[in-house]
N, C-alpha and C. Protein backbone atom coordinates (compact mmCIF):
# COMPACT_ATOMS: atom_id res chain seq x y z
N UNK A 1 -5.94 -33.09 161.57
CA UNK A 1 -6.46 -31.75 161.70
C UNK A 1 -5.43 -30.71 161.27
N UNK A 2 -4.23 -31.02 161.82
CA UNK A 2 -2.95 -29.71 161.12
C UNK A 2 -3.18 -29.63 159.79
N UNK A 3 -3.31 -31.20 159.12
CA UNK A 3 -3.01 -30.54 157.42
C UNK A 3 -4.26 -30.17 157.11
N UNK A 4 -5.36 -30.17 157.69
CA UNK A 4 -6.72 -29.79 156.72
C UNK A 4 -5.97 -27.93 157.13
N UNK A 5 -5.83 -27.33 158.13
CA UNK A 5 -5.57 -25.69 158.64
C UNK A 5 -4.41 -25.39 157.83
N UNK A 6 -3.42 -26.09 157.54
CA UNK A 6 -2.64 -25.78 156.09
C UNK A 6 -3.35 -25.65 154.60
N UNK A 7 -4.39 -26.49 154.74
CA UNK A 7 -5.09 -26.27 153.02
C UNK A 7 -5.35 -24.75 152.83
N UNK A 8 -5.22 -24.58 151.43
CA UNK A 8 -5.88 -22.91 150.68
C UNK A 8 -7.45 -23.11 150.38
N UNK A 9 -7.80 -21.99 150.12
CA UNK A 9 -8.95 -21.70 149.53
C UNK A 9 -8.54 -21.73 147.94
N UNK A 10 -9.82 -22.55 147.17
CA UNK A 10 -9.24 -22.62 145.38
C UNK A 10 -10.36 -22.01 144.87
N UNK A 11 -10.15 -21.70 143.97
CA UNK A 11 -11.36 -20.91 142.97
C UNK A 11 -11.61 -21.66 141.81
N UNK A 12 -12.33 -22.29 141.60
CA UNK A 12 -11.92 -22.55 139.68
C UNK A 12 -13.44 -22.52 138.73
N UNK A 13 -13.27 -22.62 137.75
CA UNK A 13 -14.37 -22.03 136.80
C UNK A 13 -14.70 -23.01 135.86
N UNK A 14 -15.94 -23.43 135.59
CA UNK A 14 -16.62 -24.06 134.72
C UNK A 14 -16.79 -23.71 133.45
N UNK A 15 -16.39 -24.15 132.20
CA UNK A 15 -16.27 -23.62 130.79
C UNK A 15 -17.42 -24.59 130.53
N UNK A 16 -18.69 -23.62 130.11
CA UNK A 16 -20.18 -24.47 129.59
C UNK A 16 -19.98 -25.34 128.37
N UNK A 17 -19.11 -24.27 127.78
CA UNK A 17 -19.20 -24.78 125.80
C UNK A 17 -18.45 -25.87 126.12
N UNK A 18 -17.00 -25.65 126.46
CA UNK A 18 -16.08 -27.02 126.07
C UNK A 18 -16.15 -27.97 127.33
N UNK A 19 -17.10 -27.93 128.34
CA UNK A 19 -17.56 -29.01 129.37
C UNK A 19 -15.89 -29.20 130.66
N UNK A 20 -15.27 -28.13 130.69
CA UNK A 20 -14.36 -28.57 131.24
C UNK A 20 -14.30 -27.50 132.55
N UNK A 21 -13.38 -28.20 133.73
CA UNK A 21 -13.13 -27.27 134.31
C UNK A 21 -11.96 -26.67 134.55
N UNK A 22 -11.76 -25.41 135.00
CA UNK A 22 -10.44 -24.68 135.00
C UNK A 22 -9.84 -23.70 136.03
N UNK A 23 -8.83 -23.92 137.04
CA UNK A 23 -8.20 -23.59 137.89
C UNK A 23 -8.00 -21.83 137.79
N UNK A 24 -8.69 -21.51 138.50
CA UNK A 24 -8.55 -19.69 138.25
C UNK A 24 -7.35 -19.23 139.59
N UNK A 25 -7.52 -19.80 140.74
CA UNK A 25 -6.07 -19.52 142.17
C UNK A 25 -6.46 -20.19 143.22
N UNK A 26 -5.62 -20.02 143.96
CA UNK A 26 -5.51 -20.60 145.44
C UNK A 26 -5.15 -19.64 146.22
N UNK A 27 -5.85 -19.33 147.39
CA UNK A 27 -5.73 -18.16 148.18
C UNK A 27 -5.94 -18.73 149.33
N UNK A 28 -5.25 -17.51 150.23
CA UNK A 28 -4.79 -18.49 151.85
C UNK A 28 -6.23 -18.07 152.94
N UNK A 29 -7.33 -16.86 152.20
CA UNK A 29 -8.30 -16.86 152.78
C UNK A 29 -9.75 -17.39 152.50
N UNK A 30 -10.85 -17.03 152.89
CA UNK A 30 -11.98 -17.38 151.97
C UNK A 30 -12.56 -15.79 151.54
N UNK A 31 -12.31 -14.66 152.45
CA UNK A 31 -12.25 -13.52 152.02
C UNK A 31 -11.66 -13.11 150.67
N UNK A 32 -10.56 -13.79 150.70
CA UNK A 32 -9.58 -12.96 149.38
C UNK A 32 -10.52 -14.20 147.79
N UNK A 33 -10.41 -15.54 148.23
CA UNK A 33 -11.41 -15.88 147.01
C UNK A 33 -12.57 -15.07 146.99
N UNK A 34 -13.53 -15.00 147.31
CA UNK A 34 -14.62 -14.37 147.04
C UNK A 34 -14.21 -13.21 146.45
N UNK A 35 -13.33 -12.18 146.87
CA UNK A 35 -13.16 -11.20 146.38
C UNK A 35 -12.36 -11.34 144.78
N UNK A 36 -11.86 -12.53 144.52
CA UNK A 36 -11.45 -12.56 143.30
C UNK A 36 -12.87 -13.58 142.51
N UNK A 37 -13.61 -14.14 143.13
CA UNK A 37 -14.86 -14.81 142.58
C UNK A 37 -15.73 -13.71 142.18
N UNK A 38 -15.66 -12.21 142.96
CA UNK A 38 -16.35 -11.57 142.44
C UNK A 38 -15.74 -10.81 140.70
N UNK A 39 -14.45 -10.76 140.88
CA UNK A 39 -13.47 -9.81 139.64
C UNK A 39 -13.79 -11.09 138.27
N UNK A 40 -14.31 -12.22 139.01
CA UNK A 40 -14.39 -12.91 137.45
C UNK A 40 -15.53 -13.11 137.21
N UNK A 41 -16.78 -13.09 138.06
CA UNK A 41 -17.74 -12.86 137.02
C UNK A 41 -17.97 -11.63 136.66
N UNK A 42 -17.35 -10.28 137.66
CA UNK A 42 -17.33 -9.11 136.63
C UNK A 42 -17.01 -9.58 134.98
N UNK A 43 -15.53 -10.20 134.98
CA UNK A 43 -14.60 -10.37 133.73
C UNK A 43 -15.62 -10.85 132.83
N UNK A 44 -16.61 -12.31 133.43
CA UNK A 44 -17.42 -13.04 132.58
C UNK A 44 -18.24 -12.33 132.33
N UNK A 45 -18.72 -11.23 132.67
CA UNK A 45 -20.08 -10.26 132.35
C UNK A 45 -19.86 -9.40 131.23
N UNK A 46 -17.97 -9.16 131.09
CA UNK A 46 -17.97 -8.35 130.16
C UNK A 46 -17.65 -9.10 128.81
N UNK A 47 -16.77 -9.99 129.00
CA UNK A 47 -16.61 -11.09 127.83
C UNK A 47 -17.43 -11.93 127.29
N UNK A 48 -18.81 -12.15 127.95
CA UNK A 48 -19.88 -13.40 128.10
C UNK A 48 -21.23 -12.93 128.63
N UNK A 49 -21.34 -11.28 127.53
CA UNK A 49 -22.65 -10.59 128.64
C UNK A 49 -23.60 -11.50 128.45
N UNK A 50 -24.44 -11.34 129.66
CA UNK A 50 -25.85 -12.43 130.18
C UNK A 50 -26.46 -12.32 128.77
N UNK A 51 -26.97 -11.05 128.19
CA UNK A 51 -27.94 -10.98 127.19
C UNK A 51 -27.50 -11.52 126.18
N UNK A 52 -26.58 -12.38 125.88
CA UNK A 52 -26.94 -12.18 124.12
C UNK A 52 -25.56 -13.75 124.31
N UNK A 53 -24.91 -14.17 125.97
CA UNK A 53 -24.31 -15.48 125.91
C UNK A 53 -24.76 -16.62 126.01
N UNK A 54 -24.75 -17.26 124.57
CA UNK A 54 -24.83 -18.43 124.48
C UNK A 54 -26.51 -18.41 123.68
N UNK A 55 -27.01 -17.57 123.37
CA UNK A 55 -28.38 -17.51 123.11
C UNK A 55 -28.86 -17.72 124.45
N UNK A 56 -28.54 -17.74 125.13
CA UNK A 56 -29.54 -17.79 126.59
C UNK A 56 -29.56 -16.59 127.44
N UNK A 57 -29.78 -16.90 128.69
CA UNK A 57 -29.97 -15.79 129.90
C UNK A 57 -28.97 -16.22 130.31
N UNK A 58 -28.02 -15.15 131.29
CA UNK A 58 -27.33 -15.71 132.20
C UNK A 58 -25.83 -16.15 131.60
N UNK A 59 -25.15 -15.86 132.01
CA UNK A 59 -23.68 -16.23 132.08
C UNK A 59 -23.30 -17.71 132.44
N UNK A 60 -22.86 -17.98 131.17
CA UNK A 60 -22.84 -19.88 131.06
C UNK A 60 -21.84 -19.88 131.48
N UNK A 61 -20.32 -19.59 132.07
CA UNK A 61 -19.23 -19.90 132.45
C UNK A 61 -20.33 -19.92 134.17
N UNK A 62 -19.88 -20.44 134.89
CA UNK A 62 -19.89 -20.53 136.07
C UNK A 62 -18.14 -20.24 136.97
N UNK A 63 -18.79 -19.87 138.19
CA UNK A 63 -17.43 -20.16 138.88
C UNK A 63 -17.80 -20.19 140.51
N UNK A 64 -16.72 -21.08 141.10
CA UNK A 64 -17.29 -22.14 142.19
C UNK A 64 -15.60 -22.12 143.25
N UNK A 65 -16.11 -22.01 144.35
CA UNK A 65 -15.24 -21.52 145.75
C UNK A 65 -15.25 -23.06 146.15
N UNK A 66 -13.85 -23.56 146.67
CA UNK A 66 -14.12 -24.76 147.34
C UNK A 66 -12.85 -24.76 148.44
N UNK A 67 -13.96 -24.53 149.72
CA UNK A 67 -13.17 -24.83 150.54
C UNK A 67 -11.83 -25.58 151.17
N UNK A 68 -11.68 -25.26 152.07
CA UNK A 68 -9.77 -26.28 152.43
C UNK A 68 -10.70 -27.98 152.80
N UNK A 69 -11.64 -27.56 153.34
CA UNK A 69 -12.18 -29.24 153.76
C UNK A 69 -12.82 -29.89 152.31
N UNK A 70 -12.67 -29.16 150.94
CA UNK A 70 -13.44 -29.49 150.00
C UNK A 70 -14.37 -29.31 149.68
N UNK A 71 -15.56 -28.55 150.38
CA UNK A 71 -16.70 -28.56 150.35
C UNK A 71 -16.32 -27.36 149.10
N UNK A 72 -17.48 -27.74 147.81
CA UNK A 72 -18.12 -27.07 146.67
C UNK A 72 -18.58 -26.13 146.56
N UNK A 73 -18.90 -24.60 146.57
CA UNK A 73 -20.12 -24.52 146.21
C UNK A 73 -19.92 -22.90 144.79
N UNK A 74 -21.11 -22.83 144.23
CA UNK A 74 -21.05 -22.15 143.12
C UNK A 74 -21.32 -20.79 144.13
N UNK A 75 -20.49 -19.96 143.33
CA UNK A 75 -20.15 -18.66 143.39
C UNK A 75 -21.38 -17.50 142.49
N UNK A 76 -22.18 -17.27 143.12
CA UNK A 76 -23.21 -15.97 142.61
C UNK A 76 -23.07 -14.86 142.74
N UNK A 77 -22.13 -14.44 143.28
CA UNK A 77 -22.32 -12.92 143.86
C UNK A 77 -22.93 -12.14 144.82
């Protein structure tokens, strides 16, 4: 139980085109990720606007909060 209350909160981001994933930080809250989960899909909205990325709808980068116990989950806003 001590080392799971030592783990960080990680952020990292899904690249659609090149299928990979990629380490965006590690933060000691789940407050402070979210608040930087929100500054990158701002970033992706402006680099990767919904209308016209990828020929589709919607912002193909994803990005995904994963808890200190591991648990996954995708980041919407």
């Amino acid at each position: 139980m001590f080392n799971l209350l030592r783990r960080k909160w990680t952020l990292v981001g899904w690249d659609t085109f090149e299928g990979r994933e990629y380490h965006i930080g590690t933060f000691a809250t789940e407050r402070g990720t979210k608040r930087a989960a929100r500054r990158r899909l701002r970033k992706l909205e402006r680099t990767q606007p919904s209308h016209i990325s990828g020929g589709q709808r919607g912002i193909q980068d994803q990005v995904f909060v994963i808890s200190p116990s591991g648990k996954r989950s995708r980041y919407v806003g």
